[in-house]
N, C-alpha and C. Protein backbone atom coordinates (compact mmCIF):
# COMPACT_ATOMS: atom_id res chain seq x y z
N UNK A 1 1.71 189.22 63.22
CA UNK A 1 0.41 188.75 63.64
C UNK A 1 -0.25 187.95 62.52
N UNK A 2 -0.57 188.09 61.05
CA UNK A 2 -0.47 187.71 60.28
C UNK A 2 0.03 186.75 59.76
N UNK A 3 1.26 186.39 60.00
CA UNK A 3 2.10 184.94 59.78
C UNK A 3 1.71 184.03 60.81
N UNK A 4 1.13 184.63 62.27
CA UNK A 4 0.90 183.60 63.20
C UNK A 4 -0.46 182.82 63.03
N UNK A 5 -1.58 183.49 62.41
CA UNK A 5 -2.71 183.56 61.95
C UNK A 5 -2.59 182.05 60.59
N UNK A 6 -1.64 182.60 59.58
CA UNK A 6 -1.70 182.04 58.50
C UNK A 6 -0.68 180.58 59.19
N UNK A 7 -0.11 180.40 60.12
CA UNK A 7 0.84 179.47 60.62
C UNK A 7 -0.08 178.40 61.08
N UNK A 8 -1.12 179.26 61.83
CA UNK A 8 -2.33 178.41 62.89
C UNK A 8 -3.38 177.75 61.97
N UNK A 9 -3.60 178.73 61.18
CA UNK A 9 -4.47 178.17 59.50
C UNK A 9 -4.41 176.66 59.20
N UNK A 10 -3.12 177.22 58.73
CA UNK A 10 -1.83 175.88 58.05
C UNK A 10 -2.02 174.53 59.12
N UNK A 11 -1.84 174.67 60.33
CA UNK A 11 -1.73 174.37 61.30
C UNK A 11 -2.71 173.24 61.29
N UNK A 12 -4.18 173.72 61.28
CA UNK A 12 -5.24 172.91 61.25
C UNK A 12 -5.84 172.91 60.29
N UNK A 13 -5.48 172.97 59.23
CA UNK A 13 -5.63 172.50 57.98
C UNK A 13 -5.17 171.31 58.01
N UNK A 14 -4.02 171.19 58.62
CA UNK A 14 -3.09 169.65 58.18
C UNK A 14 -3.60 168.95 59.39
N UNK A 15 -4.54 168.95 60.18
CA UNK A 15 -4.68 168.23 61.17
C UNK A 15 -6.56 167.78 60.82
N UNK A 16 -6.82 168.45 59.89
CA UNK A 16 -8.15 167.72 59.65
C UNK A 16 -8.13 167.55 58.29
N UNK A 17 -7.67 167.50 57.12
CA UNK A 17 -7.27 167.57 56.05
C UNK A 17 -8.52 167.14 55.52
N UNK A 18 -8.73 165.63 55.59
CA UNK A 18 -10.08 164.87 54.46
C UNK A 18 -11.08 164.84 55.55
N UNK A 19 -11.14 165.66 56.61
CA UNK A 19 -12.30 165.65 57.19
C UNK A 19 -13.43 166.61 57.20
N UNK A 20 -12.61 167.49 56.12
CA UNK A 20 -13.61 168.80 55.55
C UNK A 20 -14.31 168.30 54.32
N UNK A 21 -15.54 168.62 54.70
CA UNK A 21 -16.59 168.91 53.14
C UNK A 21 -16.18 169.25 52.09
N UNK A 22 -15.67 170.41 51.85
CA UNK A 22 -15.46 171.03 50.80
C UNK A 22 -14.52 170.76 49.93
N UNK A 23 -14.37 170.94 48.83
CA UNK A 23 -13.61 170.33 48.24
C UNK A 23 -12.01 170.88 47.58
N UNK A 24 -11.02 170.21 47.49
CA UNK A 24 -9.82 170.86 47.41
C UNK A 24 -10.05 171.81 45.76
N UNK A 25 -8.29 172.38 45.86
CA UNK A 25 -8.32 173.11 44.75
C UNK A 25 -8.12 172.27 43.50
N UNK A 26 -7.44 171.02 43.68
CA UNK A 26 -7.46 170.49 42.52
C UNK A 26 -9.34 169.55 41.97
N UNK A 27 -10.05 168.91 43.44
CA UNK A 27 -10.56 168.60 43.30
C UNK A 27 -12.16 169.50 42.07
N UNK A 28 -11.53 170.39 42.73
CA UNK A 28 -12.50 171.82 42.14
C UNK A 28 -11.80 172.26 40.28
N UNK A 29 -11.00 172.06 39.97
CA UNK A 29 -10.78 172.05 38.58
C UNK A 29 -10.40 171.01 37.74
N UNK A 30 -10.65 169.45 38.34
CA UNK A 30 -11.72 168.49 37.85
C UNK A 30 -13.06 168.57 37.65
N UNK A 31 -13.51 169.41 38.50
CA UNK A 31 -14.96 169.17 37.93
C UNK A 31 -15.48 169.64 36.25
N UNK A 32 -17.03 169.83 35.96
CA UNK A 32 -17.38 169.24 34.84
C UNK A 32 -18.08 170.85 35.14
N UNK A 33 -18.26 171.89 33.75
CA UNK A 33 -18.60 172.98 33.81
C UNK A 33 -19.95 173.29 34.92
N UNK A 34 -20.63 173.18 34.92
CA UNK A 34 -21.61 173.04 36.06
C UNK A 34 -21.71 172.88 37.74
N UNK A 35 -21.09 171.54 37.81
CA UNK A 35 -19.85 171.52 38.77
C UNK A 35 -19.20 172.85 39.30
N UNK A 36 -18.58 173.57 38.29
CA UNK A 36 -17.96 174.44 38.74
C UNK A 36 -18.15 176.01 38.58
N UNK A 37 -19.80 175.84 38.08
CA UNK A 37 -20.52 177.13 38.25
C UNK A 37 -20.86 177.10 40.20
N UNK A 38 -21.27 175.97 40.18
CA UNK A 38 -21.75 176.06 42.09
C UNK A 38 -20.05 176.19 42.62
N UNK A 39 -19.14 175.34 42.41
CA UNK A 39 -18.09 176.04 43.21
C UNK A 39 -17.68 177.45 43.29
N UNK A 40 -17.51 177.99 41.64
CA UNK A 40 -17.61 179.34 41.94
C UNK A 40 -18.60 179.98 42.73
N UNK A 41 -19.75 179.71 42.88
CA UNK A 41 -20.55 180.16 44.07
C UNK A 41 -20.23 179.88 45.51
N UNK A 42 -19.67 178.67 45.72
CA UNK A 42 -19.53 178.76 47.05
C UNK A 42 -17.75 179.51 47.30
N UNK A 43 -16.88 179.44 46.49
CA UNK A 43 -16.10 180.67 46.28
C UNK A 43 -16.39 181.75 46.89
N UNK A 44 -17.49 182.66 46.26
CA UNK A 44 -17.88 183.94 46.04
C UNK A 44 -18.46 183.87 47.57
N UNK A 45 -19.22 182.78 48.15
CA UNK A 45 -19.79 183.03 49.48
C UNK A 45 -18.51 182.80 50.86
N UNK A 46 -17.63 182.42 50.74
CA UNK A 46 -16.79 182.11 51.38
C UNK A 46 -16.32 183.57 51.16
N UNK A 47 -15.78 184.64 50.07
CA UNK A 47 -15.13 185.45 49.98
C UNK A 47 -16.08 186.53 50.79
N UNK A 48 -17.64 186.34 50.66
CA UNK A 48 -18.51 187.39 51.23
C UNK A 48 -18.38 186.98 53.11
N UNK A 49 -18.50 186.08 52.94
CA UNK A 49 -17.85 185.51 54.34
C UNK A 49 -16.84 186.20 55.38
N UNK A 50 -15.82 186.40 54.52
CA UNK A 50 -14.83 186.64 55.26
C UNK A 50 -14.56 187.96 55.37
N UNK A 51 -15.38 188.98 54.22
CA UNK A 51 -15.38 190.43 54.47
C UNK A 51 -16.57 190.62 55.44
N UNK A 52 -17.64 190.17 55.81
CA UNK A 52 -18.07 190.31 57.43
C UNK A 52 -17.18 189.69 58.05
N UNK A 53 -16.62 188.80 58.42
CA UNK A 53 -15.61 188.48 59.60
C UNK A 53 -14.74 189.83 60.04
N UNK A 54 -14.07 190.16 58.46
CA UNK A 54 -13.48 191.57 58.62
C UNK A 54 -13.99 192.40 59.19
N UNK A 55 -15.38 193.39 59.09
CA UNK A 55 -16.41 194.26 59.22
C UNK A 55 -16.44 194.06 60.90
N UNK A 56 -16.72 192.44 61.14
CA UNK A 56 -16.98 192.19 62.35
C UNK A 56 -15.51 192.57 63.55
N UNK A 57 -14.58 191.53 62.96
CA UNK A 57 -13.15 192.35 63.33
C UNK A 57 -12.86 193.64 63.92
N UNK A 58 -13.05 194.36 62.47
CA UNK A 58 -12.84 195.74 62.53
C UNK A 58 -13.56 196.79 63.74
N UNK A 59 -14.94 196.02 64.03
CA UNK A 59 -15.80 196.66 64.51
C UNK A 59 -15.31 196.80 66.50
N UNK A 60 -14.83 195.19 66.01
CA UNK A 60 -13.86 194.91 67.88
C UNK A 60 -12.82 195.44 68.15
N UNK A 61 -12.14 196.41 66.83
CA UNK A 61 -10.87 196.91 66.80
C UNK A 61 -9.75 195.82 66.87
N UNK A 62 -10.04 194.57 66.64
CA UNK A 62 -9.14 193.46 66.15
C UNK A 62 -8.73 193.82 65.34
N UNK A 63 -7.49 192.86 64.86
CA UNK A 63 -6.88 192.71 63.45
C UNK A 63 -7.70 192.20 62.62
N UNK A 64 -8.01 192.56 60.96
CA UNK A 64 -8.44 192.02 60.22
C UNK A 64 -7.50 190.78 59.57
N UNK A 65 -8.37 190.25 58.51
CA UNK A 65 -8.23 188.95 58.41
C UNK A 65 -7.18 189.06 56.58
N UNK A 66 -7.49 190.56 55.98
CA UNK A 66 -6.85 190.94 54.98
C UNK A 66 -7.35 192.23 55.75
N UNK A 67 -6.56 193.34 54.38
CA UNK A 67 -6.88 194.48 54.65
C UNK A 67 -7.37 195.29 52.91
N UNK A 68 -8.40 195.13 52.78
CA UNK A 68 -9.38 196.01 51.33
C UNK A 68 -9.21 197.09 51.49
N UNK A 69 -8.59 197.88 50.34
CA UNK A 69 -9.11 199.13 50.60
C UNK A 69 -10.27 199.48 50.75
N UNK A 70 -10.69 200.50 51.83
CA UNK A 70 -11.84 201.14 51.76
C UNK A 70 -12.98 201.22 50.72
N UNK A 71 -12.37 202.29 49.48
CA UNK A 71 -13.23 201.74 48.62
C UNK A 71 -13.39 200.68 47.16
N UNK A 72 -12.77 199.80 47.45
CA UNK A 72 -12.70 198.59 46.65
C UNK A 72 -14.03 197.62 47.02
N UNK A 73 -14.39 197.38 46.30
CA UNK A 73 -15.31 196.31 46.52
C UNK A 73 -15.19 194.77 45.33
N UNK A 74 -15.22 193.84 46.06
CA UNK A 74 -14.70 192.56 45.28
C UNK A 74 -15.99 192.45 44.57
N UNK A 75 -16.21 191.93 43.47
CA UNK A 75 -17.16 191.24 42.59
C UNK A 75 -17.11 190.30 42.60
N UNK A 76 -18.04 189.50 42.45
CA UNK A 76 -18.16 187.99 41.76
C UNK A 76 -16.72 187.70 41.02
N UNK A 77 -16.90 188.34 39.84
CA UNK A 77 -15.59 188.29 38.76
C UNK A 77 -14.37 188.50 39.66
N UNK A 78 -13.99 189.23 40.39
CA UNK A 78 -13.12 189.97 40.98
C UNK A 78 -12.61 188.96 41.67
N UNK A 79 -13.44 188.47 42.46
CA UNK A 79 -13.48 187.10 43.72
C UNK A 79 -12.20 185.98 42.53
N UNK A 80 -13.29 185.73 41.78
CA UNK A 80 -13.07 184.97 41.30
C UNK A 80 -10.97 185.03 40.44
N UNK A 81 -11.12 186.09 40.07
CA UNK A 81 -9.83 186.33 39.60
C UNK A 81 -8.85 186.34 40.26
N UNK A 82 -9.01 186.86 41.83
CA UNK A 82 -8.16 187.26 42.35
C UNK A 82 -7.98 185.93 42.95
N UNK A 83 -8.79 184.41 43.00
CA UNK A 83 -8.60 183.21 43.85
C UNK A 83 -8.18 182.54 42.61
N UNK A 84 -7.75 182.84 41.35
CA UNK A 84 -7.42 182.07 40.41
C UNK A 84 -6.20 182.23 39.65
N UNK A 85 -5.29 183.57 39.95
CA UNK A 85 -4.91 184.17 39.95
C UNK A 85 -3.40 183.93 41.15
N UNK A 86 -4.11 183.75 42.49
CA UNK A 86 -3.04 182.72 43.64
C UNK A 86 -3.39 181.58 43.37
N UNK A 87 -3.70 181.00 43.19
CA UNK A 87 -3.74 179.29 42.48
C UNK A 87 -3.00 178.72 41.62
N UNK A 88 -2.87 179.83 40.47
CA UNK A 88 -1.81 179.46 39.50
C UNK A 88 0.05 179.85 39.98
N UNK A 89 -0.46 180.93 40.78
CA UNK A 89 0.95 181.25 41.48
C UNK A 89 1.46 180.52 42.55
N UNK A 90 0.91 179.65 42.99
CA UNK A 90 0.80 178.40 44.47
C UNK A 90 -0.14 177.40 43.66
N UNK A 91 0.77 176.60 42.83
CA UNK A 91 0.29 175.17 42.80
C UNK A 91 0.33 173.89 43.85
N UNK A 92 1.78 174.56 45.06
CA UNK A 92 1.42 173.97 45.93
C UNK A 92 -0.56 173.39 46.90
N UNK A 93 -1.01 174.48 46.50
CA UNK A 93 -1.93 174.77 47.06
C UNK A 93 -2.77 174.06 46.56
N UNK A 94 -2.82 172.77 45.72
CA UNK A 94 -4.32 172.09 44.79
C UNK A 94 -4.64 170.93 45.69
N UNK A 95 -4.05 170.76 47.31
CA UNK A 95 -4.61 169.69 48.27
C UNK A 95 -5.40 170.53 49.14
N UNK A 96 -5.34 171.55 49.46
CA UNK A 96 -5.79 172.53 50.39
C UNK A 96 -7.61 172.87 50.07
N UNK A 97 -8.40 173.24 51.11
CA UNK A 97 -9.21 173.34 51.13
C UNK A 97 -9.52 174.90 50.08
N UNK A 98 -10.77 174.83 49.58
CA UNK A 98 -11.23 175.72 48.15
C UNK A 98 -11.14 177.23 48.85
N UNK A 99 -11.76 176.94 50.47
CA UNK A 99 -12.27 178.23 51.04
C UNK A 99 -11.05 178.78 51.80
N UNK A 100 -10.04 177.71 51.97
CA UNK A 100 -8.80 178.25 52.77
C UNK A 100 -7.94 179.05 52.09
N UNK A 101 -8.24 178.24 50.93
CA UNK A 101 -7.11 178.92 49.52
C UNK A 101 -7.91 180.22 49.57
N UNK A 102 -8.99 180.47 49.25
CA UNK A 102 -9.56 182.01 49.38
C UNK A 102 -8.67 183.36 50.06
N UNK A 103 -9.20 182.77 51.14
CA UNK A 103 -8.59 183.26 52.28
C UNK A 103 -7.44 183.74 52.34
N UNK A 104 -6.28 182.98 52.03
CA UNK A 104 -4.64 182.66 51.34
C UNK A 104 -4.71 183.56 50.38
N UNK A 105 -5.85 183.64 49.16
CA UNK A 105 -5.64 184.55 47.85
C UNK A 105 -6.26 186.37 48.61
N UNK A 106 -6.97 186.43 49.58
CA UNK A 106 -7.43 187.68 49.62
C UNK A 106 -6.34 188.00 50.56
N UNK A 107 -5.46 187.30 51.59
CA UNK A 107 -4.26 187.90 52.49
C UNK A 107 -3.41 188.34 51.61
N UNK A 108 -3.14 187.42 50.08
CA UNK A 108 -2.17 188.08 49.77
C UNK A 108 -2.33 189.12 48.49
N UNK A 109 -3.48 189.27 48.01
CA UNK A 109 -3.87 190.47 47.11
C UNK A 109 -3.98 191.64 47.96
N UNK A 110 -4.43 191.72 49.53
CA UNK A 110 -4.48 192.72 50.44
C UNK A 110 -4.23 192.94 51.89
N UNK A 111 -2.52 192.75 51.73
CA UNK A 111 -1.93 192.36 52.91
C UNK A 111 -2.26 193.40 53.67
N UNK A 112 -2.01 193.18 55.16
CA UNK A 112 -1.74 194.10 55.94
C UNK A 112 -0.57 194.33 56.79
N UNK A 113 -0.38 195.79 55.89
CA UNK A 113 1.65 195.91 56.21
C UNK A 113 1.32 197.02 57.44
């Protein structure tokens, strides 16, 4: 379910590519320190993002979107490590959207087996 999810992702990612706002992963470590204090923020809101999507998920008895342990809670820092962290491990990944790559880094820090 998971691979079909991340397939469909992929999917339309490549079908709107430069028609998203946001900016890629490489575009995002060009920027200029400042620059990339607000990306790390919109990072961190994309990551808060997607743990309500989860919450919300969870709540429909859907599949989640990763799976957190219970009591883990991501930090700022945390966010941040754990999306920088799959970035360096998938350099493929520096055309891809900032918030997709997220997404990509929290499936695979907390899969669901």
């Amino acid at each position: 379910m998971v691979i079909l999810r991340i397939l469909a992702l992929a999917g339309a990612l490549a079908a709107c590519g430069s028609a998203l706002a946001e900016p890629s992963v490489n575009e995002y470590r060009g920027q200029t320190a400042g620059a990339k204090n607000a990306g790390e923020v919109w990072l961190d809101g994309a990551a808060n993002g997607y743990a309500w999507a989860n919450a919300q998920l969870a709540s429909q008895g859907r599949a989640k979107l990763y799976c957190q342990p219970s009591q883990t809670t991501i930090s700022h820092d945390e966010a941040m490590r754990i999306y920088s962290e799959y970035v360096e491990r998938h350099p493929e990944m520096g055309d891809k959207p900032m918030g997709a790559v997220m997404l990509f880094a929290l499936e695979d820090k907390f899969p669901c087996v």
